[in-house]
N, C-alpha and C. Protein backbone atom coordinates (compact mmCIF):
# COMPACT_ATOMS: atom_id res chain seq x y z
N UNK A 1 13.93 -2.20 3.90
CA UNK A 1 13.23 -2.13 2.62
C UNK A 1 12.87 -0.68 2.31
N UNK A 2 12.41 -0.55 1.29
CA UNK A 2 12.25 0.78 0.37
C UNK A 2 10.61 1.36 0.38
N UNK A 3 9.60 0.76 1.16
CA UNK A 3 8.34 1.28 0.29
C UNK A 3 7.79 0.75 -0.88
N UNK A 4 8.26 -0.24 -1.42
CA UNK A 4 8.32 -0.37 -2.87
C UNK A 4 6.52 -1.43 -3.06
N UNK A 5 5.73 -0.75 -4.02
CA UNK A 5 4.82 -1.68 -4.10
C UNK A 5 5.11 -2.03 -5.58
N UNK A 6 5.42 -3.37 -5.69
CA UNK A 6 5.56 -3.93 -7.21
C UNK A 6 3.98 -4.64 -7.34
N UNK A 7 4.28 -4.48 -8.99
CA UNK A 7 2.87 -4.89 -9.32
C UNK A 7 3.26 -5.84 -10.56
N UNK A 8 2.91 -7.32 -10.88
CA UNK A 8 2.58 -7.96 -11.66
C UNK A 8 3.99 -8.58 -12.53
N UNK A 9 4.56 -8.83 -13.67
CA UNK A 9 6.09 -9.48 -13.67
C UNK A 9 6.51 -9.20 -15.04
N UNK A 10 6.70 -8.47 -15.50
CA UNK A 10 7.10 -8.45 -17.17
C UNK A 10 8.20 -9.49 -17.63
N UNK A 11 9.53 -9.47 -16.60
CA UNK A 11 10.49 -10.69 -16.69
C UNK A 11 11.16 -10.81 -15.47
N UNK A 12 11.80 -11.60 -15.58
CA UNK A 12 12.49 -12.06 -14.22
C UNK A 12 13.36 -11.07 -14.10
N UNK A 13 14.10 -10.37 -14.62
CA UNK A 13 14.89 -9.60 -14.46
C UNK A 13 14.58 -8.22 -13.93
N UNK A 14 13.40 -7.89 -14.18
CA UNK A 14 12.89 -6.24 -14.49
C UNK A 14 11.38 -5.94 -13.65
N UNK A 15 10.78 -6.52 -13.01
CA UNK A 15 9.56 -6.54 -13.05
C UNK A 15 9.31 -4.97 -12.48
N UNK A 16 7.89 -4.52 -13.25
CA UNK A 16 7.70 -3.03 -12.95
C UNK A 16 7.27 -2.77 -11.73
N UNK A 17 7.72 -1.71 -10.98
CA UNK A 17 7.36 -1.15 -9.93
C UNK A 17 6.58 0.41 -9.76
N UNK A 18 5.93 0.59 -8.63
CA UNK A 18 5.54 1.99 -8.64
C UNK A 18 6.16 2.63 -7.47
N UNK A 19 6.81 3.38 -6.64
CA UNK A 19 6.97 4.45 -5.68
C UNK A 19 6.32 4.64 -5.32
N UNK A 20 5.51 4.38 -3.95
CA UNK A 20 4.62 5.08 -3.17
C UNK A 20 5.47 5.41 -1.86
N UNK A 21 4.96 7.20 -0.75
CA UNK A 21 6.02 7.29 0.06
C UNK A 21 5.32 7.40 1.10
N UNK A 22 5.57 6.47 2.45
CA UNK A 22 4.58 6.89 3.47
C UNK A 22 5.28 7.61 4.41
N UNK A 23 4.19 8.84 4.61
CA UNK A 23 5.14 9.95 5.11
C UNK A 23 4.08 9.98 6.76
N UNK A 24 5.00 10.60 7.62
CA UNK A 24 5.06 9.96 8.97
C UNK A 24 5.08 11.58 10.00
N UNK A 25 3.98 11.37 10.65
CA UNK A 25 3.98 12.43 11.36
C UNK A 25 3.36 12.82 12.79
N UNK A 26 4.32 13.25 13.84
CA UNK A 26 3.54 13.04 15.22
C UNK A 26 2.31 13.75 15.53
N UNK A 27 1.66 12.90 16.15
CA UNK A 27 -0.10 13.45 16.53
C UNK A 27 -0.69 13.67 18.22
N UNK A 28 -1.19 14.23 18.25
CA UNK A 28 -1.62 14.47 19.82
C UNK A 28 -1.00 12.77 20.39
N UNK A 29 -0.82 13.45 21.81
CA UNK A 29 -0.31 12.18 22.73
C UNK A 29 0.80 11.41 22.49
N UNK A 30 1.53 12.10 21.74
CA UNK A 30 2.86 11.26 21.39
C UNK A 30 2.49 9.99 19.84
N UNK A 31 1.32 10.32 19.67
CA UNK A 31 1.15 9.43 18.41
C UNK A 31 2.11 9.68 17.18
N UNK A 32 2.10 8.67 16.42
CA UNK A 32 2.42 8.50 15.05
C UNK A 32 1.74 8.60 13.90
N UNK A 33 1.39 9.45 12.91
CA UNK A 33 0.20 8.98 12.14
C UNK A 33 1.24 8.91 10.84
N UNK A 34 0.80 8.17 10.19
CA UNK A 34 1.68 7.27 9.18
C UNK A 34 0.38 7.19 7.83
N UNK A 35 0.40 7.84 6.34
CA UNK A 35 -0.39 7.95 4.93
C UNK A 35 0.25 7.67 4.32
N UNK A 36 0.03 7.23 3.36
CA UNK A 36 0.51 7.15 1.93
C UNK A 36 0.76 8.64 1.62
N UNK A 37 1.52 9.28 0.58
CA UNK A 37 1.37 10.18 0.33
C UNK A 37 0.46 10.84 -0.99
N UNK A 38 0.74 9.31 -1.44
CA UNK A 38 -0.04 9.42 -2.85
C UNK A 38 -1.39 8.71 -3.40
N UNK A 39 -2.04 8.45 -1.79
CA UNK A 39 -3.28 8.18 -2.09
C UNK A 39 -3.71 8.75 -0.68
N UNK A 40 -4.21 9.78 -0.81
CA UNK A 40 -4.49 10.22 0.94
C UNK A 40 -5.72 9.83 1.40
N UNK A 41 -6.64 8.64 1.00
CA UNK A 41 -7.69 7.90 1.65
C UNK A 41 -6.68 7.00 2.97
N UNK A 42 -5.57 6.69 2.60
CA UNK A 42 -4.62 5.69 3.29
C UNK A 42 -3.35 6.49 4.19
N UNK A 43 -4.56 6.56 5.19
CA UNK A 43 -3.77 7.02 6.59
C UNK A 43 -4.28 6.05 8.12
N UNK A 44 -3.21 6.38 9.08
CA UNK A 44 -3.81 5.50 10.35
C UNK A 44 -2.68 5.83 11.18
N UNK A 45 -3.10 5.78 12.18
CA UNK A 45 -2.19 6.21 13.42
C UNK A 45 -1.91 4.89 14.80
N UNK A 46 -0.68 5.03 14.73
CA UNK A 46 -0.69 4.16 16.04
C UNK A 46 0.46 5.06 17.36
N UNK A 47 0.72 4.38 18.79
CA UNK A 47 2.08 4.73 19.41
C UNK A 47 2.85 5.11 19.13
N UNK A 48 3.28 3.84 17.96
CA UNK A 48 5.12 4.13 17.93
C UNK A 48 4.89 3.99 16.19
N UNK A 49 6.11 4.23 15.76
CA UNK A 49 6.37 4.44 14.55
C UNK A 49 6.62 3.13 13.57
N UNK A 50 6.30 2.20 14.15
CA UNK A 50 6.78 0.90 13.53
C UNK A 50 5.32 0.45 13.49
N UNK A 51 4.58 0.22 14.72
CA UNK A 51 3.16 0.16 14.25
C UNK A 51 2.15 0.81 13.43
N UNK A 52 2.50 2.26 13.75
CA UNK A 52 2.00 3.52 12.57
C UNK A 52 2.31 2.51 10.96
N UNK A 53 3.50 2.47 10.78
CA UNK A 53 3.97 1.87 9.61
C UNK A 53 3.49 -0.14 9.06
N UNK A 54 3.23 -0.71 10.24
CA UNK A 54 2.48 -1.73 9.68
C UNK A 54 1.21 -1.57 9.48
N UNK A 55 0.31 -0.88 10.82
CA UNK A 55 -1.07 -0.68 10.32
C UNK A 55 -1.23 0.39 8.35
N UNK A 56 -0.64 1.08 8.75
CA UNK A 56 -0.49 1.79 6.90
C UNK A 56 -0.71 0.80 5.96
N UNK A 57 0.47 0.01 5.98
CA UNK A 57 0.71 -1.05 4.69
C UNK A 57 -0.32 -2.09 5.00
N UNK A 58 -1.13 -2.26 6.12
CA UNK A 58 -2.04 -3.06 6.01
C UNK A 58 -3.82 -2.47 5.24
N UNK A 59 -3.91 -0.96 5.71
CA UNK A 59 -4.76 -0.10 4.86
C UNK A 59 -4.45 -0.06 3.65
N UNK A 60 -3.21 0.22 3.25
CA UNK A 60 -3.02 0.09 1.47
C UNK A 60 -3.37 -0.91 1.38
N UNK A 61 -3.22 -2.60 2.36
CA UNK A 61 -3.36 -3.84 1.02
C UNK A 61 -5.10 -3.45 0.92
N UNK A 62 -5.92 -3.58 2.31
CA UNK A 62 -7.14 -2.92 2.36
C UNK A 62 -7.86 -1.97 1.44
N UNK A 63 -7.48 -0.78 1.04
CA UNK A 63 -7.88 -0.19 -0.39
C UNK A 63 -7.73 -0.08 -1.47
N UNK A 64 -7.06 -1.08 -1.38
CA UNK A 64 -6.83 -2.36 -3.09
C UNK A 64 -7.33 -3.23 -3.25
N UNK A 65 -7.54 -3.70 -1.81
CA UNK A 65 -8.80 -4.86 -2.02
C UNK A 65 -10.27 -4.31 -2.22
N UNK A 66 -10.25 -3.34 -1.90
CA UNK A 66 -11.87 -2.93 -2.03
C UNK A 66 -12.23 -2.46 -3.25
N UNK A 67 -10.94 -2.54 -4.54
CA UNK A 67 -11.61 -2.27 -5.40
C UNK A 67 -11.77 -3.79 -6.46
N UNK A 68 -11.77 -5.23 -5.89
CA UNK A 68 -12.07 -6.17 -6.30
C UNK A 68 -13.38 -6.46 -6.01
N UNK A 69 -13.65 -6.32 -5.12
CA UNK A 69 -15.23 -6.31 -5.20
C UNK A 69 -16.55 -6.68 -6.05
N UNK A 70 -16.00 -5.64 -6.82
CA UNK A 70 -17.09 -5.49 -8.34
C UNK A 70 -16.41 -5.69 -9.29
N UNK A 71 -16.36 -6.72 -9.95
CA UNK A 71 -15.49 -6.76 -10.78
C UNK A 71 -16.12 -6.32 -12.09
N UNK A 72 -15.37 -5.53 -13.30
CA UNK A 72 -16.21 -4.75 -14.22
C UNK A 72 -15.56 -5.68 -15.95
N UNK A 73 -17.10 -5.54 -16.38
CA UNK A 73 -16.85 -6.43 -17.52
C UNK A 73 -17.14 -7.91 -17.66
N UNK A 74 -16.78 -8.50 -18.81
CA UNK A 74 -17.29 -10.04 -18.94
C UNK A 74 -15.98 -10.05 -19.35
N UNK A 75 -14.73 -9.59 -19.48
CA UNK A 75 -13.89 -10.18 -20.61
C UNK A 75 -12.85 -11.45 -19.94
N UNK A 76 -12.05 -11.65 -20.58
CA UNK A 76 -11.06 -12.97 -20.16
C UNK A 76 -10.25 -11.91 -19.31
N UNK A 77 -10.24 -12.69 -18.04
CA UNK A 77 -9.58 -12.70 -16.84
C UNK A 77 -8.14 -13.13 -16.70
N UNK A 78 -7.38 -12.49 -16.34
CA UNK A 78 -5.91 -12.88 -16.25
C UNK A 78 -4.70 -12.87 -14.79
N UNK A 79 -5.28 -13.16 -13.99
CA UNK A 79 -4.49 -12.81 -12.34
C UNK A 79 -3.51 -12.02 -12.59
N UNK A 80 -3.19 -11.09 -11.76
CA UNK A 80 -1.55 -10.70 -11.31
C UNK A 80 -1.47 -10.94 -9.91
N UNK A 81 0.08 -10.65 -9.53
CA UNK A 81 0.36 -11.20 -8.04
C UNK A 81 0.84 -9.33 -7.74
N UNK A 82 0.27 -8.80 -6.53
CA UNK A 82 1.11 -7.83 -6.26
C UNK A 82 1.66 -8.13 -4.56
N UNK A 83 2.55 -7.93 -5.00
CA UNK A 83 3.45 -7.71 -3.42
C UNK A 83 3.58 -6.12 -3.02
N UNK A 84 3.10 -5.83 -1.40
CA UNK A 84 3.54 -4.57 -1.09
C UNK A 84 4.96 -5.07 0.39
N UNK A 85 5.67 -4.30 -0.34
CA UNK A 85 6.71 -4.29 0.63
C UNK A 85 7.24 -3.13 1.38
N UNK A 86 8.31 -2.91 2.41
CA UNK A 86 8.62 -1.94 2.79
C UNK A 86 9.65 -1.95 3.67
């Protein structure tokens, strides 16, 4: 897979996506530390490079969820579905 976090469905054919790139880099002790590049709150380090890379995508779903929380406004509510993939 690509990184790709899609967000929400305009049509079956097309649905919009954004590019995010998690960029990957060794750390004391043979670590992995694995960020987003384009939100640098979303970093985490593991061993190996495959865990570096699941714990990540599990912090991105993590600081997307934290901004549901509070939800702002009274107006009509409408779900989207986002999938993060990679």
């Amino acid at each position: 897979m690509d990184g790709t976090l899609l967000i929400g469905a305009m049509s079956v054919l097309s649905p919009p996506q954004i590019q995010l790139s998690i960029v990957y880099e060794q750390i004391e002790n043979g670590w992995t530390q694995a960020r987003i590049a384009e939100l640098p709150g979303v970093t985490t380090a593991a061993p190996t490079r495959a865990e570096a890379k699941d714990m990540v995508l599990d912090a991105l779903r993590e600081y997307l969820l934290s901004f549901t929380e509070e939800p702002a406004g009274e107006g009509e509510r409408e779900p989207i579905a986002l999938t993060i993939s990679a």
